[in-house]
C-alpha atoms as a PDB file:
ATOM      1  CA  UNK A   1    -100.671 -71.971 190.425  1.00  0.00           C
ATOM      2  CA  UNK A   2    -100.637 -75.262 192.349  1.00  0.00           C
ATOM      3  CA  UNK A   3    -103.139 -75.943 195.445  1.00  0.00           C
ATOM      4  CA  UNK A   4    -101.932 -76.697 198.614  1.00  0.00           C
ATOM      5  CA  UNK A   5    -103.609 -78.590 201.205  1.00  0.00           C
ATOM      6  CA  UNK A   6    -103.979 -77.800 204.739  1.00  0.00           C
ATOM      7  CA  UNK A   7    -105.489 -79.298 207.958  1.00  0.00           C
ATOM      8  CA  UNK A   8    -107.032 -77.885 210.787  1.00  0.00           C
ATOM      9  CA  UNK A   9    -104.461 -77.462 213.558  1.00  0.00           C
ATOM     10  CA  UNK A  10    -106.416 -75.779 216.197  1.00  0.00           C
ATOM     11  CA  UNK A  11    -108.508 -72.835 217.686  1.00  0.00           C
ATOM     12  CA  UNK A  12    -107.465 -70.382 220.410  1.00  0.00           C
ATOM     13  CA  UNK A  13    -109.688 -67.333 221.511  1.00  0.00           C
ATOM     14  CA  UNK A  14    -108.534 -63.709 220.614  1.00  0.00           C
ATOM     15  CA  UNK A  15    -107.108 -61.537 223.089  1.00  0.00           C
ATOM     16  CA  UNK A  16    -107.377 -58.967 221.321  1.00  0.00           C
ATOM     17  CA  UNK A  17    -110.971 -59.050 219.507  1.00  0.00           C
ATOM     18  CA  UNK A  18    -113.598 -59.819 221.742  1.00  0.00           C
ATOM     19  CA  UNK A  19    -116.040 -62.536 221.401  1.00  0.00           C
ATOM     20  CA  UNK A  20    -113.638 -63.689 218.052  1.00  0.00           C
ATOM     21  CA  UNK A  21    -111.420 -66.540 217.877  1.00  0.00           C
ATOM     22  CA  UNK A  22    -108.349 -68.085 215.665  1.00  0.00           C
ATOM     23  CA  UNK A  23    -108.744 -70.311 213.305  1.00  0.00           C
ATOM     24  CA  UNK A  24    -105.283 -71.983 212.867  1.00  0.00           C
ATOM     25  CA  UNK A  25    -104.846 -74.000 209.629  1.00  0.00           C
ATOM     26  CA  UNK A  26    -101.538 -75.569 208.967  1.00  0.00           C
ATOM     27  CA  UNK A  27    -100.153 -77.141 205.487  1.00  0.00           C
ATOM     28  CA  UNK A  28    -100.168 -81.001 204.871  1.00  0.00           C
ATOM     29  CA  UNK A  29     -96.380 -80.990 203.944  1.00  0.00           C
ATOM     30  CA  UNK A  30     -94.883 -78.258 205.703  1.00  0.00           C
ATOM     31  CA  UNK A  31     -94.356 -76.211 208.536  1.00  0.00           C
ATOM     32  CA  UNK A  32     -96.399 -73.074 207.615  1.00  0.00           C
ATOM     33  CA  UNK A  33     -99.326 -72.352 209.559  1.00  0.00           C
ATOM     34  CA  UNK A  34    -102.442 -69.904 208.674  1.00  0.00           C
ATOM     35  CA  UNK A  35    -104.479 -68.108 211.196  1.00  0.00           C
ATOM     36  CA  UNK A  36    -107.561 -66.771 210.358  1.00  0.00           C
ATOM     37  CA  UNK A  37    -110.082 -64.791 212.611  1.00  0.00           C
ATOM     38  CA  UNK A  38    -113.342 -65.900 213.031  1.00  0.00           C
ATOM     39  CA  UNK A  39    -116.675 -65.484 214.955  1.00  0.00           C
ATOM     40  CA  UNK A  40    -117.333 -67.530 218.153  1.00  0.00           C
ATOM     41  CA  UNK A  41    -120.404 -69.316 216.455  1.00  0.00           C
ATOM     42  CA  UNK A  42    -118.843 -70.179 213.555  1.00  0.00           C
ATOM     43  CA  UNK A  43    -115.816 -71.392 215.991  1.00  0.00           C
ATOM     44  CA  UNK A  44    -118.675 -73.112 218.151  1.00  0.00           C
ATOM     45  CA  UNK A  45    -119.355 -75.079 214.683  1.00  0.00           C
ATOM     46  CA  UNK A  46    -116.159 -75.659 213.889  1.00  0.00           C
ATOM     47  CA  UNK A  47    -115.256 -77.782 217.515  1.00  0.00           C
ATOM     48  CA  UNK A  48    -118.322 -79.114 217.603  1.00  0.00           C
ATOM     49  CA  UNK A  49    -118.009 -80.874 214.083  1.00  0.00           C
ATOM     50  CA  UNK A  50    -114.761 -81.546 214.918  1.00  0.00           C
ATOM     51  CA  UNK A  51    -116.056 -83.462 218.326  1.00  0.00           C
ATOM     52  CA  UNK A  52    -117.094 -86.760 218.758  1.00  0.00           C
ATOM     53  CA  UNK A  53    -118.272 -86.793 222.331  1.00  0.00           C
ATOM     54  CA  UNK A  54    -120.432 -83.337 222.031  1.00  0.00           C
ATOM     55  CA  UNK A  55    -123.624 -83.520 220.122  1.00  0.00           C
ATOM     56  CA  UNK A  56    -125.933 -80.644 219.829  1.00  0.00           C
ATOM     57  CA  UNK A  57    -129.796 -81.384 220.480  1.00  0.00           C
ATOM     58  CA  UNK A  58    -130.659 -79.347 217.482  1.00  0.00           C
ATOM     59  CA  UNK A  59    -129.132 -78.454 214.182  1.00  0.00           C
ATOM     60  CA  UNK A  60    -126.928 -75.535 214.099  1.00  0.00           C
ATOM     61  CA  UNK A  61    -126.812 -73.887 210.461  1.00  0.00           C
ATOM     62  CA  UNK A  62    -123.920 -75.822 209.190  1.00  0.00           C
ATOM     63  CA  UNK A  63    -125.674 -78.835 209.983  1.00  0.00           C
ATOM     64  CA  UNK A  64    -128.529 -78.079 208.375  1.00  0.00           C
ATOM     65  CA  UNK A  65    -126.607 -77.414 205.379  1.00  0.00           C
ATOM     66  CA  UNK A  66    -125.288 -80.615 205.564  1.00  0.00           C
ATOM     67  CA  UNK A  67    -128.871 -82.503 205.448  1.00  0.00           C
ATOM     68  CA  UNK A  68    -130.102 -80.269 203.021  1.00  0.00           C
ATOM     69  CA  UNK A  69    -127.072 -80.929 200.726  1.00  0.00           C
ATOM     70  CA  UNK A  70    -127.557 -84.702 201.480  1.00  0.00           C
ATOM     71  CA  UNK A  71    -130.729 -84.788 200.644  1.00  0.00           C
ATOM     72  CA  UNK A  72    -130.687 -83.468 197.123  1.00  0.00           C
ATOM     73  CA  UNK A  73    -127.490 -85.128 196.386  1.00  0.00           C
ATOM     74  CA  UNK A  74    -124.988 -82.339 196.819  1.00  0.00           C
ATOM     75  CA  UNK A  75    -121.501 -83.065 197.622  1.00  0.00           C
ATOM     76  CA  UNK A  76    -119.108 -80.371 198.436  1.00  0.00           C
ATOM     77  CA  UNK A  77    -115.912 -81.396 197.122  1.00  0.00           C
ATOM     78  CA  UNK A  78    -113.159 -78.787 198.494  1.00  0.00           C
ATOM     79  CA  UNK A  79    -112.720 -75.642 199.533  1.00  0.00           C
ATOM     80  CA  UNK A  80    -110.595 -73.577 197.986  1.00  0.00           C
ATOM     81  CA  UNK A  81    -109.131 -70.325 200.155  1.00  0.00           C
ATOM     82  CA  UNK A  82    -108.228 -68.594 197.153  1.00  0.00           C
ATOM     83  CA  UNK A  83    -107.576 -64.325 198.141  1.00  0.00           C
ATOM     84  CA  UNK A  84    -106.690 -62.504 200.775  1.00  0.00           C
ATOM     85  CA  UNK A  85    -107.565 -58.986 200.664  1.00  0.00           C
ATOM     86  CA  UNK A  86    -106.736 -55.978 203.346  1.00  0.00           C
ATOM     87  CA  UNK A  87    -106.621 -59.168 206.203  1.00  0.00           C
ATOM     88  CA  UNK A  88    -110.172 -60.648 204.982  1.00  0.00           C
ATOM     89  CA  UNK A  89    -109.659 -64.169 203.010  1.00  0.00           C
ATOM     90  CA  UNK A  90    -111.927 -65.252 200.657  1.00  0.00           C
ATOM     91  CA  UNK A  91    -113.346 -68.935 199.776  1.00  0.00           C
ATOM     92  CA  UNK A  92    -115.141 -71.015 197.613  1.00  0.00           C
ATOM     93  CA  UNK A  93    -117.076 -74.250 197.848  1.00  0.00           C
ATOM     94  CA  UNK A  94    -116.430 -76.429 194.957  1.00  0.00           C
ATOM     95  CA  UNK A  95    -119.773 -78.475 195.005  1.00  0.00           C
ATOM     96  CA  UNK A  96    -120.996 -81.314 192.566  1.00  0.00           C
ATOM     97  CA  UNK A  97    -124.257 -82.966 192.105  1.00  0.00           C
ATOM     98  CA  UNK A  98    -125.378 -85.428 189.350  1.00  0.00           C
ATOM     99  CA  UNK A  99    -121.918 -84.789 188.045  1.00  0.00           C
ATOM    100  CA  UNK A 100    -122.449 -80.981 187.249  1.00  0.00           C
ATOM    101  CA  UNK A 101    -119.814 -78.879 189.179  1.00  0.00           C
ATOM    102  CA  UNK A 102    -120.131 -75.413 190.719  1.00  0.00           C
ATOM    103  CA  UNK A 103    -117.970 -72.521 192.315  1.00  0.00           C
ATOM    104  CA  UNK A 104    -119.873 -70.976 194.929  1.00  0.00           C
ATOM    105  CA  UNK A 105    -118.736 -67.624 197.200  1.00  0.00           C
ATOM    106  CA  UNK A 106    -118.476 -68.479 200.788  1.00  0.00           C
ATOM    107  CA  UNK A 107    -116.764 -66.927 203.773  1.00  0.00           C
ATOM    108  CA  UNK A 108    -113.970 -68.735 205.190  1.00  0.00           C
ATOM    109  CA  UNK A 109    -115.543 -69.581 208.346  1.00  0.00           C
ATOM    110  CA  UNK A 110    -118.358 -71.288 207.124  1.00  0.00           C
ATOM    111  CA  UNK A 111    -116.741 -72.804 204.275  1.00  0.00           C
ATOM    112  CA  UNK A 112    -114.141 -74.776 206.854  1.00  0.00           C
ATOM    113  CA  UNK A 113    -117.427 -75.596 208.916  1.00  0.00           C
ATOM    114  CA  UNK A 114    -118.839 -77.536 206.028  1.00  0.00           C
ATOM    115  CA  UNK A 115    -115.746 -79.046 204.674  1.00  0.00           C
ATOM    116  CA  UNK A 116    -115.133 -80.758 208.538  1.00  0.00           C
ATOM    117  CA  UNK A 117    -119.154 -81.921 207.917  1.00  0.00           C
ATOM    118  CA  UNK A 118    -118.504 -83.230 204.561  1.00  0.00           C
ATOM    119  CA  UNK A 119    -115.001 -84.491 204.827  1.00  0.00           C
ATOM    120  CA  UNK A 120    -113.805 -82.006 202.201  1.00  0.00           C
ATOM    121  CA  UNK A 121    -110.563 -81.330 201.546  1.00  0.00           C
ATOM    122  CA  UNK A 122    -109.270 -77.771 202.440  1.00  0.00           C
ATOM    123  CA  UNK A 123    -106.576 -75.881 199.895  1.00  0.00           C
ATOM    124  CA  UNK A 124    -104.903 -72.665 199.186  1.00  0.00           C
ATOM    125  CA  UNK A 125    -101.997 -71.175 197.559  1.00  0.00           C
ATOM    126  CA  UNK A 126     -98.498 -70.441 197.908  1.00  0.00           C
ATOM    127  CA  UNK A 127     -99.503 -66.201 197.464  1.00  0.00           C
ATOM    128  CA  UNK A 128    -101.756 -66.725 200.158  1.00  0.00           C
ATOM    129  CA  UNK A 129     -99.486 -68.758 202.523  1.00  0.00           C
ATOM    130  CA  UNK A 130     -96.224 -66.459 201.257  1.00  0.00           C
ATOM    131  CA  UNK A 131     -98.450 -63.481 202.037  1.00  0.00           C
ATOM    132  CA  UNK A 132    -100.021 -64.624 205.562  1.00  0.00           C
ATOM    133  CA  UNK A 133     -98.725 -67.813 207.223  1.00  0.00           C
ATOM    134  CA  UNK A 134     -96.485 -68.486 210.007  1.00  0.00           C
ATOM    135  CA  UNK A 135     -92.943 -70.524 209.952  1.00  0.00           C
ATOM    136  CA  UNK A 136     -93.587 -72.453 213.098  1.00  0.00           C
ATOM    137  CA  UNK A 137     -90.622 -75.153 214.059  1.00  0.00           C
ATOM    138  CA  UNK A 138     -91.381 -78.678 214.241  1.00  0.00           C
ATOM    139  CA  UNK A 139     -92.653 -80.146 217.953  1.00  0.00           C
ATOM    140  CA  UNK A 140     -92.809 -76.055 218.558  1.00  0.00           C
ATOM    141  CA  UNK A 141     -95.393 -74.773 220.736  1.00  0.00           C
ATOM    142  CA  UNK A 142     -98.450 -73.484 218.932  1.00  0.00           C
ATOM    143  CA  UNK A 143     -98.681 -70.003 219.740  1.00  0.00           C
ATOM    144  CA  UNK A 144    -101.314 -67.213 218.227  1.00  0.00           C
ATOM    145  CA  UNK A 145    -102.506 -64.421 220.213  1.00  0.00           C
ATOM    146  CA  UNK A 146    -102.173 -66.775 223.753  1.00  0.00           C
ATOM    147  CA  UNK A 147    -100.169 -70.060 223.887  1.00  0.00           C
ATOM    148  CA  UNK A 148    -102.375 -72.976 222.371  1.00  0.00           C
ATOM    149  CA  UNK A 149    -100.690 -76.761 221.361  1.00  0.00           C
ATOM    150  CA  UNK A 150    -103.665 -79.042 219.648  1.00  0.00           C
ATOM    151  CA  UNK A 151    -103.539 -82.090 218.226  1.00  0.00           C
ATOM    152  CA  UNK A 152    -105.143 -81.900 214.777  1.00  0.00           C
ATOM    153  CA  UNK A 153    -108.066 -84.256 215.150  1.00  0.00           C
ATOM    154  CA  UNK A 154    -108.649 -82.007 218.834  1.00  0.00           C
ATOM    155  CA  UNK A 155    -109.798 -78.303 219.477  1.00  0.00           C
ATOM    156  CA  UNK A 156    -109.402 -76.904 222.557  1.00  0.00           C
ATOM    157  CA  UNK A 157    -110.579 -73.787 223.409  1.00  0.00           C
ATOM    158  CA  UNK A 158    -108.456 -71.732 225.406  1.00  0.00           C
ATOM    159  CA  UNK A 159    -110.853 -69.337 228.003  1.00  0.00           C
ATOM    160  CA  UNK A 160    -109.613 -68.283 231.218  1.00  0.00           C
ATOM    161  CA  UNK A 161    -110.677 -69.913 234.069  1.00  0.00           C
ATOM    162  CA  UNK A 162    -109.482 -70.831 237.770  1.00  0.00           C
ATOM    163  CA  UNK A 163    -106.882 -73.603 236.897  1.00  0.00           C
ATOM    164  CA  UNK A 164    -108.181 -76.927 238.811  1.00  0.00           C
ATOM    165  CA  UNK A 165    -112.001 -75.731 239.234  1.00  0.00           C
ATOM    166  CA  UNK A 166    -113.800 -78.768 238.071  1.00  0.00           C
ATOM    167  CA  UNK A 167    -111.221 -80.859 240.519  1.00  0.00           C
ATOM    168  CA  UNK A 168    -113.546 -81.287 243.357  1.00  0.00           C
ATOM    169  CA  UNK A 169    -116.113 -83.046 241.016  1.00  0.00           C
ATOM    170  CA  UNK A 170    -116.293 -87.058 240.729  1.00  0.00           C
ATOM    171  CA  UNK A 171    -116.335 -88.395 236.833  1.00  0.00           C
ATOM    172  CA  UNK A 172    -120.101 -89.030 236.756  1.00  0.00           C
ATOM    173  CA  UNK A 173    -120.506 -85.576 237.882  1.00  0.00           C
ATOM    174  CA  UNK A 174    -118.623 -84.426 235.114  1.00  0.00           C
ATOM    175  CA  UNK A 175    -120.336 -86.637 233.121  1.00  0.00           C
ATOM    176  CA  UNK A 176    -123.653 -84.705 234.002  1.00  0.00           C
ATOM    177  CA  UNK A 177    -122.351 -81.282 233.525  1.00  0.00           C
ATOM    178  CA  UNK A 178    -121.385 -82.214 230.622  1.00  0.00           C
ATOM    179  CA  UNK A 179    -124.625 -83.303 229.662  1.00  0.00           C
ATOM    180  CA  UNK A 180    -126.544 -80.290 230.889  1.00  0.00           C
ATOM    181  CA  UNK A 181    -123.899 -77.494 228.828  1.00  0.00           C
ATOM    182  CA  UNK A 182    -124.553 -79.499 225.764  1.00  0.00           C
ATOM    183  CA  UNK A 183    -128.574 -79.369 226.736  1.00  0.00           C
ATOM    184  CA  UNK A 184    -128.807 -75.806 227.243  1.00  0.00           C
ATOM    185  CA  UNK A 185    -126.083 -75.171 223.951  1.00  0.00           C
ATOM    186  CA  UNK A 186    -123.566 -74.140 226.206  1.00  0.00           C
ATOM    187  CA  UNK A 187    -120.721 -75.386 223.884  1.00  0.00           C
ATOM    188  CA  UNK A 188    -117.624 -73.604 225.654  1.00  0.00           C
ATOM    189  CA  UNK A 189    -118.920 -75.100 228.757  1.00  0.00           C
ATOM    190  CA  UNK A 190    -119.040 -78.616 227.449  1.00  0.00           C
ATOM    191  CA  UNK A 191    -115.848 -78.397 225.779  1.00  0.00           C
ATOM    192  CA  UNK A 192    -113.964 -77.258 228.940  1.00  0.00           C
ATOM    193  CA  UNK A 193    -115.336 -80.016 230.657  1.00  0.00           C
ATOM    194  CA  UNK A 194    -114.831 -82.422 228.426  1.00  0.00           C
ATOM    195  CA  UNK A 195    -111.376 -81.480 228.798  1.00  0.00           C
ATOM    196  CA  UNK A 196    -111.374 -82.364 232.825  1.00  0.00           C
ATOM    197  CA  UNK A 197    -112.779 -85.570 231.667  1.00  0.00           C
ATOM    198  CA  UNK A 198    -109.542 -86.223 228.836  1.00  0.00           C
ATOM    199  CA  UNK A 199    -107.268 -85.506 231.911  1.00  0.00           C
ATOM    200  CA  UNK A 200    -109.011 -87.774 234.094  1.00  0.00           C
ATOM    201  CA  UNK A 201    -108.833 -90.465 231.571  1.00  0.00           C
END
């Protein structure tokens, strides 16, 4: 059965389960999308690997993976999304080092954390996307569980807040919010507010 790739298209938070989110991923050549529910760290990990302007001060997990993996020569490869069972999908990591290759079990959360870290390619197959994605129109709005539209190389998370409420604040104050939420790990923060700054831009 032939792979077939997807990209991450964006990430909205769930109505419906608290403290979870949606993990939209939507194929290459196509106009299928998959949404997959995930945990609000592993969503956390997901933005902020996906950010360029929002560093953490420490390592999260997936990060550490990373260095660890770089250090003893591990590449992951691509991750494969290869079941979907009574709503849970399951994953592997195909990972390679000193040309020896191996499958290894991961959840599909953390498995899309590390392939954003390592530049992985992301795949599934046509069961899985016959069996779970979304027909969405081209230029349509992107629309699971609340409205979201997200470029694919930006994440936006979508929590409600008073429309306008960073307005009264000059850039360089933004600046140093920004600063501070990313300080104290305070990732939904920072990501809001780095989307006053985009709009300001």
């Amino acid at each position: 059965m032939s792979l077939i790739k997807l990209t991450i298209k964006g990430i909205s938070y769930s109505q419906t389960q608290s403290g979870a989110y949606a993990l939209v991923l939507s194929e290459m050549e196509g106009t299928r999308t998959l949404p997959i529910i995930i945990g609000a760290f592993e969503a956390q990990s997901i933005a902020i690997a996906l950010e360029k302007e929002i560093r953490p001060p420490r390592p999260l997990t997936h990060d550490l993976f990373k260095t660890f993996s770089d250090r003893f020569s591990i590449t992951v490869k691509q991750v494969i999304i290869h079941k979907l069972v009574d709503g849970v999908f399951y994953s592997s990591l195909i990972c390679e080092r000193e040309g020896v290759e191996e499958v290894i079990d991961t959840r599909t959360s953390d498995a899309i954390a590390l392939a954003v870290r390592f530049e992985a390619p992301i795949f599934t197959y046509e069961n899985i996307l016959d069996k779970a994605g979304i027909y969405l129109k081209l230029d349509e709005e992107l629309t699971i569980e609340e409205d979201l539209e997200s470029d694919e190389d930006e994440i936006e998370f979508s929590i409600e807040e008073e429309e306008g409420s960073y307005s009264h604040l000059s850039l360089k104050e933004l600046h140093e919010q920004l600063n501070d939420a990313v300080a104290n790990e305070n990732y939904e923060l920072a990501a809001r507010i780095r989307d006053e700054i985009s709009k300001r831009s």
